[in-house]
Protein backbone atom coordinates (compact mmCIF):
# COMPACT_ATOMS: atom_id res chain seq x y z
CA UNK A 1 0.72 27.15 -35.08
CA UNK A 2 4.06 28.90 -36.07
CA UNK A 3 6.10 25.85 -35.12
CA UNK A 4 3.91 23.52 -37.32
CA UNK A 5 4.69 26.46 -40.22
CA UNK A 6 8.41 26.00 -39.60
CA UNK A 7 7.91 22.35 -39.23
CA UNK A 8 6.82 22.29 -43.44
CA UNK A 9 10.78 23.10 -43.76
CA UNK A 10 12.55 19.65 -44.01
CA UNK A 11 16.52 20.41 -44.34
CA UNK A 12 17.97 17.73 -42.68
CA UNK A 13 21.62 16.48 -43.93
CA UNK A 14 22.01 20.29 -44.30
CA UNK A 15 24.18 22.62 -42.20
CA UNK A 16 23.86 26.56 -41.43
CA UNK A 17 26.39 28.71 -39.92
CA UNK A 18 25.05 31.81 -37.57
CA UNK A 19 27.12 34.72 -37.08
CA UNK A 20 25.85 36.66 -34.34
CA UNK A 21 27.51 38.12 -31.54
CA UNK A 22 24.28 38.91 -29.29
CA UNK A 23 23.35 36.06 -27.96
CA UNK A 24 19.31 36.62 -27.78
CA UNK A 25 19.48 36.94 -30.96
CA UNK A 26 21.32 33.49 -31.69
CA UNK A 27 19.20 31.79 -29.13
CA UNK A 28 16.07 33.28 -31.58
CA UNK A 29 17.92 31.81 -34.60
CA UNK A 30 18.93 28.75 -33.62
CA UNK A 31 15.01 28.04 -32.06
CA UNK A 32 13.93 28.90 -35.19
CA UNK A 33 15.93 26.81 -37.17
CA UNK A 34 16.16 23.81 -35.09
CA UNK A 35 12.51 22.54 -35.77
CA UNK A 36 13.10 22.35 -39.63
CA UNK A 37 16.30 19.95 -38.93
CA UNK A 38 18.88 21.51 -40.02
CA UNK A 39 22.34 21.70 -38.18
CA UNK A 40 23.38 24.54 -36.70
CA UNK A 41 27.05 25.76 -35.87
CA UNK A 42 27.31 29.51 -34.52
CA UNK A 43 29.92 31.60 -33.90
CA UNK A 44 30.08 35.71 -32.66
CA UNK A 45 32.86 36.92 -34.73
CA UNK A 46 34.01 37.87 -38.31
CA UNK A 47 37.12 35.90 -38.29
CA UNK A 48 35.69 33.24 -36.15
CA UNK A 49 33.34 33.05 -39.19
CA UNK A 50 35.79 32.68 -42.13
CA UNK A 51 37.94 29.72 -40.18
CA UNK A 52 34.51 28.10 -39.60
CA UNK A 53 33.70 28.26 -43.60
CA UNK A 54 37.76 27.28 -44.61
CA UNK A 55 37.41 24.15 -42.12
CA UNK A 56 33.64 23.04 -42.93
CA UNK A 57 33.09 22.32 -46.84
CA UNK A 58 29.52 21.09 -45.28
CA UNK A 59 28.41 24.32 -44.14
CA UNK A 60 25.15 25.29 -46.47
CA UNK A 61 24.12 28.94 -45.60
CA UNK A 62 25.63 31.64 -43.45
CA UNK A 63 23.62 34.00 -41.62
CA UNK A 64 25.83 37.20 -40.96
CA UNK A 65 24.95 39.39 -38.86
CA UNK A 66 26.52 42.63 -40.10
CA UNK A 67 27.70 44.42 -37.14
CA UNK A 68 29.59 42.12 -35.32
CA UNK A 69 32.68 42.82 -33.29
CA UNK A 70 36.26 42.70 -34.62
CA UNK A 71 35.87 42.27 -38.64
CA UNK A 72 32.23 43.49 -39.87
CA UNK A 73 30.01 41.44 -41.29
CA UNK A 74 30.76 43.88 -44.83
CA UNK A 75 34.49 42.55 -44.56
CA UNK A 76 33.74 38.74 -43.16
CA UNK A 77 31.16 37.99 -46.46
CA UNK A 78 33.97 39.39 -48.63
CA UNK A 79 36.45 36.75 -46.83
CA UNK A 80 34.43 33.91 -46.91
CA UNK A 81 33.16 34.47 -50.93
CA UNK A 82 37.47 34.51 -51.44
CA UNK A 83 37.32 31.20 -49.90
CA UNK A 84 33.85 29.40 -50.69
CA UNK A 85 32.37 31.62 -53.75
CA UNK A 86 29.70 29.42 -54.24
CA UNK A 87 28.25 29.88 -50.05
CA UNK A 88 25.16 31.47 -49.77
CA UNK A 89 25.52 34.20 -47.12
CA UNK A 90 22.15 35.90 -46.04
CA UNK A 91 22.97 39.29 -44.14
CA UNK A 92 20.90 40.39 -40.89
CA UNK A 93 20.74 43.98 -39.86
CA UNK A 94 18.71 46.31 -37.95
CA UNK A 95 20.05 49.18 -40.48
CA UNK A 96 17.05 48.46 -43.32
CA UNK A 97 18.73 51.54 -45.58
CA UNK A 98 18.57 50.46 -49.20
CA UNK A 99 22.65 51.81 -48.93
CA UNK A 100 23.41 49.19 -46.18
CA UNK A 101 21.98 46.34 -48.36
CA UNK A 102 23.54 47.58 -51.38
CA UNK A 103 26.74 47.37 -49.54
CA UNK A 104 26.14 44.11 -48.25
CA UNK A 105 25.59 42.74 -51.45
CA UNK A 106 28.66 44.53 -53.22
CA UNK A 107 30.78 42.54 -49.86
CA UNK A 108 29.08 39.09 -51.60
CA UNK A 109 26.30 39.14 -49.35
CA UNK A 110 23.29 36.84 -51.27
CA UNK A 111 20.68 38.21 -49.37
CA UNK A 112 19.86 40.92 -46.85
CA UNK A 113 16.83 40.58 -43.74
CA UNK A 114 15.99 43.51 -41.80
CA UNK A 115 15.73 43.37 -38.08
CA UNK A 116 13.87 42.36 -36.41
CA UNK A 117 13.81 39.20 -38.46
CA UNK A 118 10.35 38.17 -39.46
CA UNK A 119 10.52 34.09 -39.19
CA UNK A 120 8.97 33.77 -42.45
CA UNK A 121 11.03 35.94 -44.97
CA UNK A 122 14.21 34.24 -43.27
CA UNK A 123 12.75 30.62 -43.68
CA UNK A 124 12.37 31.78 -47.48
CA UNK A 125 15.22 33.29 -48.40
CA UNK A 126 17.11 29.71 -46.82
CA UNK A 127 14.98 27.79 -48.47
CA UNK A 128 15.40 29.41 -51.75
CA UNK A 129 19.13 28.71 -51.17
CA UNK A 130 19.16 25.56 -50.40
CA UNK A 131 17.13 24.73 -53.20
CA UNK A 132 18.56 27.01 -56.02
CA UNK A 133 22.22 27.21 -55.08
CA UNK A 134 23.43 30.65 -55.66
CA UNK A 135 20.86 32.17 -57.58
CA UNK A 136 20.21 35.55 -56.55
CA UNK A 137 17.38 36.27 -54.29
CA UNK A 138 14.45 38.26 -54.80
């Protein structure tokens, strides 16, 4: 019943870039996201990240993880906004302090999801990217 809920999401032609360097968690993401069509790239680090968004104009959404090794998340959204301002980057963090999301969206972060991620409130903040551009999320 879930999977026919995700299934209402239709983004194919679209492209989403996962930062995440545990990989249960990108395994979770990426099941999630593959039955509503969109492509998925991933990669487990902050730089990693940034080359991905400088050498893929394509890529739609990021979902950043914001403690991930190397670079944090904080510093990687405030890289890639420097090179694609317009990228919608939704943060994912266990930390659910209203400080830790105020930071993340003071780095450029669009959005921030608590973890663990509820399927639902991820699906939505996408979708309201994909459809609204860079409008802020509420």
């Amino acid at each position: 019943m879930i999977i026919e809920s995700i299934k209402k999401y239709n983004w194919e032609g679209k492209k989403a870039l996962i930062v995440e360097d545990d990989p249960t968690a990108a395994f979770l993401l990426s099941e999630i996201l593959q039955h509503t069509r969109i492509e998925v790239l991933a990669v487990t680090s902050g730089l990693d990240a940034v080359e991905k968004c400088r050498e893929d104009p394509d890529i739609d959404v990021v979902l950043l993880d914001l403690q991930i090794p190397g670079i944090s998340g904080f510093e990687a959204a405030t890289l890639i906004k420097q090179v694609r301002e317009d990228l919608p980057i939704i943060a994912q963090s266990a930390y659910a302090l209203i400080e830790e999301k105020e930071r993340a969206i003071e780095a450029g972060c669009d959005a921030h999801i608590s973890k663990p991620i509820n399927t639902f409130d991820l699906l939505a903040a996408i979708n309201h990217f994909l459809d609204c551009g860079n409008l802020p999320f509420l």
